[in-house]
C-alpha atoms as a PDB file:
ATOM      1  CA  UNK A   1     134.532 148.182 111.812  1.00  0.00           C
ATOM      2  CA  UNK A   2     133.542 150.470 114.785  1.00  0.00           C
ATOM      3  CA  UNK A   3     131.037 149.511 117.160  1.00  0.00           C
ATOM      4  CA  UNK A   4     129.944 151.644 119.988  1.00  0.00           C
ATOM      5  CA  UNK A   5     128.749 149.276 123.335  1.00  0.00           C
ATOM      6  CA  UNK A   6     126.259 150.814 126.283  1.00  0.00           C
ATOM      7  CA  UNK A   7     127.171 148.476 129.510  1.00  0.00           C
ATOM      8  CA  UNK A   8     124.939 148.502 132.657  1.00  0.00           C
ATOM      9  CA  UNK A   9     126.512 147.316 135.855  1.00  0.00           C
ATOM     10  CA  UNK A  10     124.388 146.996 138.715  1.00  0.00           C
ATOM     11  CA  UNK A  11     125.029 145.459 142.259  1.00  0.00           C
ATOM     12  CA  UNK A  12     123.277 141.715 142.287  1.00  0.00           C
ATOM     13  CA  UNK A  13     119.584 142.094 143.807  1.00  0.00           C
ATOM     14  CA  UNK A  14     120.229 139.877 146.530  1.00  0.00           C
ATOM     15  CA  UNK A  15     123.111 142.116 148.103  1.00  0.00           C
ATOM     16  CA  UNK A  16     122.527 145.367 150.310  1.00  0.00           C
ATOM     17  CA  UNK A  17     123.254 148.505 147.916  1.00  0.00           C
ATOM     18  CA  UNK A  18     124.547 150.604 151.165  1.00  0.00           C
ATOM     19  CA  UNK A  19     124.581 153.579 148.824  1.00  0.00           C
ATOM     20  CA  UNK A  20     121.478 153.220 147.144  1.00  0.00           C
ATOM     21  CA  UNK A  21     119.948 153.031 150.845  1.00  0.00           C
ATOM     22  CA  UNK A  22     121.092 156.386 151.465  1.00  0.00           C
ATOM     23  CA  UNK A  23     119.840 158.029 148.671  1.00  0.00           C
ATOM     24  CA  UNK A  24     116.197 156.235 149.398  1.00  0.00           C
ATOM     25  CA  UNK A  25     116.339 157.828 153.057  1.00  0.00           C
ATOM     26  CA  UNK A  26     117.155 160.834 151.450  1.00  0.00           C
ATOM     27  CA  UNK A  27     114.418 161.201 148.961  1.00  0.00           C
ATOM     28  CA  UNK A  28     112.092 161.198 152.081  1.00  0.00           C
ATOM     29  CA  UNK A  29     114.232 164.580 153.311  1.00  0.00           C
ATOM     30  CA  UNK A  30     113.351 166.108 149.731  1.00  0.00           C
ATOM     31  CA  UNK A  31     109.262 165.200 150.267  1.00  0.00           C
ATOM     32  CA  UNK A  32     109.592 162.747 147.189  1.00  0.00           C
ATOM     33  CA  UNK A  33     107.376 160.385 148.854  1.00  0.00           C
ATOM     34  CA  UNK A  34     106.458 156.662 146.918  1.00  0.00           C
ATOM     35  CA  UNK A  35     110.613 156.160 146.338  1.00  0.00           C
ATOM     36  CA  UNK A  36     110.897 152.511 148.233  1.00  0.00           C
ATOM     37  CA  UNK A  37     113.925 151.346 146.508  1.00  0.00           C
ATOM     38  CA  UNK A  38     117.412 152.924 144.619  1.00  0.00           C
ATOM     39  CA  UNK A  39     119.761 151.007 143.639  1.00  0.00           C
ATOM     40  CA  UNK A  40     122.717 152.329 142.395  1.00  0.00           C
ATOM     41  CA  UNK A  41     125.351 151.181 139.368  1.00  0.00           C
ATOM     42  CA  UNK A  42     127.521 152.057 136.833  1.00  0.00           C
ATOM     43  CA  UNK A  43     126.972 153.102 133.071  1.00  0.00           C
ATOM     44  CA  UNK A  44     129.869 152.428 130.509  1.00  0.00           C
ATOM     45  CA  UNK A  45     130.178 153.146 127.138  1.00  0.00           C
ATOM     46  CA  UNK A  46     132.660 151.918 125.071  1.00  0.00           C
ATOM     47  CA  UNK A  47     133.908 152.566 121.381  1.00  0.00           C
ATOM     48  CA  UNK A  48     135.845 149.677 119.769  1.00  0.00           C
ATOM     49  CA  UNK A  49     137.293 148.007 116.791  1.00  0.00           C
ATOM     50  CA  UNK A  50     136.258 144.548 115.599  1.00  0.00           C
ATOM     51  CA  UNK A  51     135.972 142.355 112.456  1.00  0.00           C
ATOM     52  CA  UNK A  52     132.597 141.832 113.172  1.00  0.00           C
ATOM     53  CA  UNK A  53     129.551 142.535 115.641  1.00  0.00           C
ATOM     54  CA  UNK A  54     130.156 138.793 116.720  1.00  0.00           C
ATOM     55  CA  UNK A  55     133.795 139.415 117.220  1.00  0.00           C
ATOM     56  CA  UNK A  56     132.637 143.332 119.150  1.00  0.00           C
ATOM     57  CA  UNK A  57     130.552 141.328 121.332  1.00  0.00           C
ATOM     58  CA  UNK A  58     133.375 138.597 122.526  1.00  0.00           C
ATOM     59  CA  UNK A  59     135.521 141.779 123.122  1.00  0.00           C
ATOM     60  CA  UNK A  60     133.031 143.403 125.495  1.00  0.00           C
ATOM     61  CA  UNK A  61     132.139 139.850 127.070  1.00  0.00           C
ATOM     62  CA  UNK A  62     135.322 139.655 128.193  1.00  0.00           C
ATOM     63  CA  UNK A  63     135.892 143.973 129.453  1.00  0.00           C
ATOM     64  CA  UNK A  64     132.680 142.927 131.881  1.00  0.00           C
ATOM     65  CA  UNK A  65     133.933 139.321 132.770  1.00  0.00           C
ATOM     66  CA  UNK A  66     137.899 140.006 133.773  1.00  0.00           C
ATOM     67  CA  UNK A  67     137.907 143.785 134.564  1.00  0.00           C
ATOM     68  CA  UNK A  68     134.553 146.412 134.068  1.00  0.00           C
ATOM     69  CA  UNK A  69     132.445 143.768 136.845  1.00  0.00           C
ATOM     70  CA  UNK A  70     132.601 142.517 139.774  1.00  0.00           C
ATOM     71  CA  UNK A  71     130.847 139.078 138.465  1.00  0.00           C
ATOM     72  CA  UNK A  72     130.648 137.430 142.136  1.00  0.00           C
ATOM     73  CA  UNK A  73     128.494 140.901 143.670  1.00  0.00           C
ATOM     74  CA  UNK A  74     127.045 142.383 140.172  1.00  0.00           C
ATOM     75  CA  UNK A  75     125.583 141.720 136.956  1.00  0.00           C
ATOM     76  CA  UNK A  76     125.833 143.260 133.464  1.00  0.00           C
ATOM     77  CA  UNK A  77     123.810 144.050 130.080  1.00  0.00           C
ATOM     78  CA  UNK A  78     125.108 145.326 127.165  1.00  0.00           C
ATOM     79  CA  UNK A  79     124.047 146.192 123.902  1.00  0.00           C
ATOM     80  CA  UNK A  80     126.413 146.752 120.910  1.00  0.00           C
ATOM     81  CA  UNK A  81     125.454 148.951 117.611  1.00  0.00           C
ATOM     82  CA  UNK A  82     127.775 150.114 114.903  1.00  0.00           C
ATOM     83  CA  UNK A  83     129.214 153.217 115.078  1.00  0.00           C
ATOM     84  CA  UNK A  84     129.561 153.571 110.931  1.00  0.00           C
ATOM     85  CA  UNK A  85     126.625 155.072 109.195  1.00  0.00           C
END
């Protein structure tokens, strides 16, 4: 079966998010007063095979745990829906 997987990676809340403080002072440049905090990640999606949703959602466990994040400075969500109507 195909399954199609939407991952969110974003930097832990405790940790400075140098580039999402630049894009805050920034928004004060553009008069978009009210912004007080941007923080800034990373959006994956991934299409993949598995025997089952179970089985789809060991697979992407493991993409975010050994390779897609960084688990010591972010954190991740996925969801997981199947790509066959």
């Amino acid at each position: 079966m195909k399954f199609i997987a939407e991952i969110d990676i974003m930097p832990k809340q405790e940790l400075l998010d140098p580039q999402g403080k630049t894009v805050t002072a920034s928004m004060k440049n553009l008069d978009l007063e009210g912004i007080e905090d941007v923080r800034i990640g990373k959006h994956i999606q991934m299409t993949l095979e598995a025997d089952s949703e179970a089985a789809a959602n060991e697979k992407v466990e493991t993409a975010c745990q050994k390779l897609l994040a960084n688990i010591i400075m972010e954190n991740y969500s996925y969801s997981i829906i199947s790509a066959e109507s």
